[in-house]
N, C-alpha and C. Protein backbone atom coordinates (compact mmCIF):
# COMPACT_ATOMS: atom_id res chain seq x y z
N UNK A 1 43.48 -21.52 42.25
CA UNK A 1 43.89 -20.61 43.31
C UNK A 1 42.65 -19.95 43.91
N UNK A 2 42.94 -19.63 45.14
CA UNK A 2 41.57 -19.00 45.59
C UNK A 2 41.91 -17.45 45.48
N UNK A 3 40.96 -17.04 46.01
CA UNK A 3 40.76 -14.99 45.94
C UNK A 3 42.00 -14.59 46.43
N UNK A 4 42.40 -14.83 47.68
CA UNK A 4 43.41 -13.84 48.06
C UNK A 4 44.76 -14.30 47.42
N UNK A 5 44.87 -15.55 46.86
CA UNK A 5 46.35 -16.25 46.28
C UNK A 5 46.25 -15.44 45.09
N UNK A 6 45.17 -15.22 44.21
CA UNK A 6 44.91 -14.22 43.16
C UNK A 6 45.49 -12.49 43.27
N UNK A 7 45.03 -12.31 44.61
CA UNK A 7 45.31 -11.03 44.95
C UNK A 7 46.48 -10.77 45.10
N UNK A 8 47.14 -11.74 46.07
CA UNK A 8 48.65 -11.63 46.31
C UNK A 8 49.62 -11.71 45.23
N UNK A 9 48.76 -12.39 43.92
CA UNK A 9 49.96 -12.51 42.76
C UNK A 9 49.62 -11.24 41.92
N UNK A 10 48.85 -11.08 42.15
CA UNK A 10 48.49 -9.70 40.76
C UNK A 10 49.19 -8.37 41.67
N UNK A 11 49.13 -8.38 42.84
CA UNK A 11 49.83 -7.45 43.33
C UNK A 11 51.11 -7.56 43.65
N UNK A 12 52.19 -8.74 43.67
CA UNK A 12 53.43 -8.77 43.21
C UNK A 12 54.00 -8.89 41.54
N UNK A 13 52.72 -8.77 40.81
CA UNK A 13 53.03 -8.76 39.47
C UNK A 13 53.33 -7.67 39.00
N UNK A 14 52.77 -6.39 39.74
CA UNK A 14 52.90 -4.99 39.72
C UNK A 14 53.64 -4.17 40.10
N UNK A 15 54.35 -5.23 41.11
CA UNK A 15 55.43 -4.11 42.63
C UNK A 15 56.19 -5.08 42.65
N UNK A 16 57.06 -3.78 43.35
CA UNK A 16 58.75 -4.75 43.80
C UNK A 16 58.15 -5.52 44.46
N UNK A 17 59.11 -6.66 45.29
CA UNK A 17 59.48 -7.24 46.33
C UNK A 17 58.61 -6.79 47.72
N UNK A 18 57.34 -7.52 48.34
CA UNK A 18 56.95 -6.85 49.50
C UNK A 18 57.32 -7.23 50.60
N UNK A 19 57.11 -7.38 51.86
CA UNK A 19 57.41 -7.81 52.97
C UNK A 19 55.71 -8.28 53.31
N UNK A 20 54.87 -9.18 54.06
CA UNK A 20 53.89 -9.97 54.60
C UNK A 20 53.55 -8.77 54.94
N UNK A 21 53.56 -7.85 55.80
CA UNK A 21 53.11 -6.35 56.11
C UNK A 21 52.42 -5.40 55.06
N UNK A 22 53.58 -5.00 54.10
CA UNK A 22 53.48 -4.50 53.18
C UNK A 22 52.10 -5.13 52.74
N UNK A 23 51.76 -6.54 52.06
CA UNK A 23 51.48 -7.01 50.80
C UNK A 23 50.15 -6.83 52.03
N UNK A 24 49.98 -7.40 52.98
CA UNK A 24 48.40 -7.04 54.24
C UNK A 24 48.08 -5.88 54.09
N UNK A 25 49.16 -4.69 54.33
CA UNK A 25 48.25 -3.59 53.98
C UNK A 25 47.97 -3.32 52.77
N UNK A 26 48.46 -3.12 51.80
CA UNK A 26 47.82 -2.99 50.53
C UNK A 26 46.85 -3.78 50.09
N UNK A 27 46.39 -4.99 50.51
CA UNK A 27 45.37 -6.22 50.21
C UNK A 27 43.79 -5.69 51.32
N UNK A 28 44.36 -4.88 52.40
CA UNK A 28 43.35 -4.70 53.40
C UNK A 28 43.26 -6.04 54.01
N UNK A 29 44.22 -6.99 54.43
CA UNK A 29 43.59 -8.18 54.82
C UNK A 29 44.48 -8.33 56.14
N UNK A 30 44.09 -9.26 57.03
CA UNK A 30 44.93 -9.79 58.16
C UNK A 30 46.27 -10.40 58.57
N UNK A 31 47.40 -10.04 58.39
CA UNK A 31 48.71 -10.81 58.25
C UNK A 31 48.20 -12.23 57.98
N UNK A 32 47.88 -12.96 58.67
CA UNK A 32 47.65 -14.46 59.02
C UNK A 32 47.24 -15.22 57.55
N UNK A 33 46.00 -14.19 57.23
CA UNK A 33 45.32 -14.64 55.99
C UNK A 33 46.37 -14.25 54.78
N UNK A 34 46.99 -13.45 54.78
CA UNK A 34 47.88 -13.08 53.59
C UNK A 34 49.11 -14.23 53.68
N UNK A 35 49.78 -14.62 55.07
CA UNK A 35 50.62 -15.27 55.26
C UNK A 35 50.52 -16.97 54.72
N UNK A 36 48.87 -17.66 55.04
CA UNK A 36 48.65 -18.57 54.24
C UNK A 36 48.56 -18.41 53.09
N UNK A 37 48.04 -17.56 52.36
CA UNK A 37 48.18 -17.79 51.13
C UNK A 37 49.64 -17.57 49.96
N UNK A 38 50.59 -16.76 50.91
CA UNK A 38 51.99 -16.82 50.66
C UNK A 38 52.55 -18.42 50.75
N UNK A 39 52.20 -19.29 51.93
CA UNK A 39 52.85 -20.28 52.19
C UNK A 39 52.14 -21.69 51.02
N UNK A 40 50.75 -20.97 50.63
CA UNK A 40 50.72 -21.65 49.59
C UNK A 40 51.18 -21.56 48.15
N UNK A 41 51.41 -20.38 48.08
CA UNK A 41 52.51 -19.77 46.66
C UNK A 41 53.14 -20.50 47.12
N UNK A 42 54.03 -20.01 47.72
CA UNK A 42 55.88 -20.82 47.67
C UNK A 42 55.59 -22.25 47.60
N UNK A 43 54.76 -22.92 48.35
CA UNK A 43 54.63 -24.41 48.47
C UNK A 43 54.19 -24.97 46.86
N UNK A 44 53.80 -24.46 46.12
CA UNK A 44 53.08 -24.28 44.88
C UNK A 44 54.39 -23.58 43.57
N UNK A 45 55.41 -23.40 44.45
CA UNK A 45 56.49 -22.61 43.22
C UNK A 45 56.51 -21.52 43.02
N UNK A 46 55.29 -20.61 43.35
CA UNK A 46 54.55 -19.67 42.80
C UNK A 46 55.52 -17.83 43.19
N UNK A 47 55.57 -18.07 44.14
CA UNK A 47 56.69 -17.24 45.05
C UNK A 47 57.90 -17.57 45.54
N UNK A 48 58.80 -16.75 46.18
CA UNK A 48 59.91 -16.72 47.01
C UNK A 48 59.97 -16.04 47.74
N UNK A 49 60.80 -16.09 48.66
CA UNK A 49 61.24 -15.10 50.28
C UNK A 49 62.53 -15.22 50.51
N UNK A 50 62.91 -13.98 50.16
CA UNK A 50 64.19 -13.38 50.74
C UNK A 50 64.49 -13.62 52.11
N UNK A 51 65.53 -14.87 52.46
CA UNK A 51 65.52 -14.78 53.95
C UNK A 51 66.08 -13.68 54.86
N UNK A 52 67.06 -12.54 53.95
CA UNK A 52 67.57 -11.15 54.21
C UNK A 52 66.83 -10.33 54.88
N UNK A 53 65.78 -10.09 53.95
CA UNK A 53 64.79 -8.64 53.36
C UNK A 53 63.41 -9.32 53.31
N UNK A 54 63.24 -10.76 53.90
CA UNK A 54 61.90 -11.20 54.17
C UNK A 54 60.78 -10.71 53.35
N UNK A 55 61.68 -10.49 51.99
CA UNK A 55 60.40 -10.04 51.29
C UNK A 55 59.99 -11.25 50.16
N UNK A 56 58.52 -10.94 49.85
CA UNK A 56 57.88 -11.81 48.49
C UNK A 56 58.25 -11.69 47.02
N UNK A 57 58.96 -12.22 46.17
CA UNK A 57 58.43 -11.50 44.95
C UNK A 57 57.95 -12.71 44.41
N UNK A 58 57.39 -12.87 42.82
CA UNK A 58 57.09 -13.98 41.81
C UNK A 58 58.09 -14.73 41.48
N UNK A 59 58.24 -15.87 41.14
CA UNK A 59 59.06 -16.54 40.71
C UNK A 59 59.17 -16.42 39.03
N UNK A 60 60.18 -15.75 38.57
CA UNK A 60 60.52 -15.62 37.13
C UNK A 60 60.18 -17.06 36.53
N UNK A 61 59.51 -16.98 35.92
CA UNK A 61 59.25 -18.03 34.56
C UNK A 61 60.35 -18.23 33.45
N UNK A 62 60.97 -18.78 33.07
CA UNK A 62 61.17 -19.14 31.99
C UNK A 62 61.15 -18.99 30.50
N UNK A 63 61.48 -19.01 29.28
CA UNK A 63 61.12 -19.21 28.06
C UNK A 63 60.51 -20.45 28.05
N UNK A 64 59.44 -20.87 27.33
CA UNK A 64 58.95 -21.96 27.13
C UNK A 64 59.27 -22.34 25.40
């Protein structure tokens, strides 16, 4: 994963559910740049999006 896919998960590891807004401002970064690296979570499993409430959270894991 690169820096900001790092950023974006450690900061939904911590907090509810954000919205692309939300998770930009708290990251200090540019929608666009936060938004790729969301589209590479989800593409990756890594996340989900509420199509409701357009928000991010982690994708619950499992028992292994």
């Amino acid at each position: 994963m690169g820096k900001t896919e790092d950023q974006v998960v450690q900061l939904l590891r911590d907090s509810d559910p954000l919205t692309l807004a939300e998770i930009s401002e708290r990251l200090g970064k540019k929608p666009r740049v936060v938004f790729r690296a969301l589209r590479k979570l989800f593409e990756e499993g890594k996340v989900n999006r509420d199509p409701q409430t357009r928000r991010y959270a982690l994708v619950k894991e499992g028992p292994r």
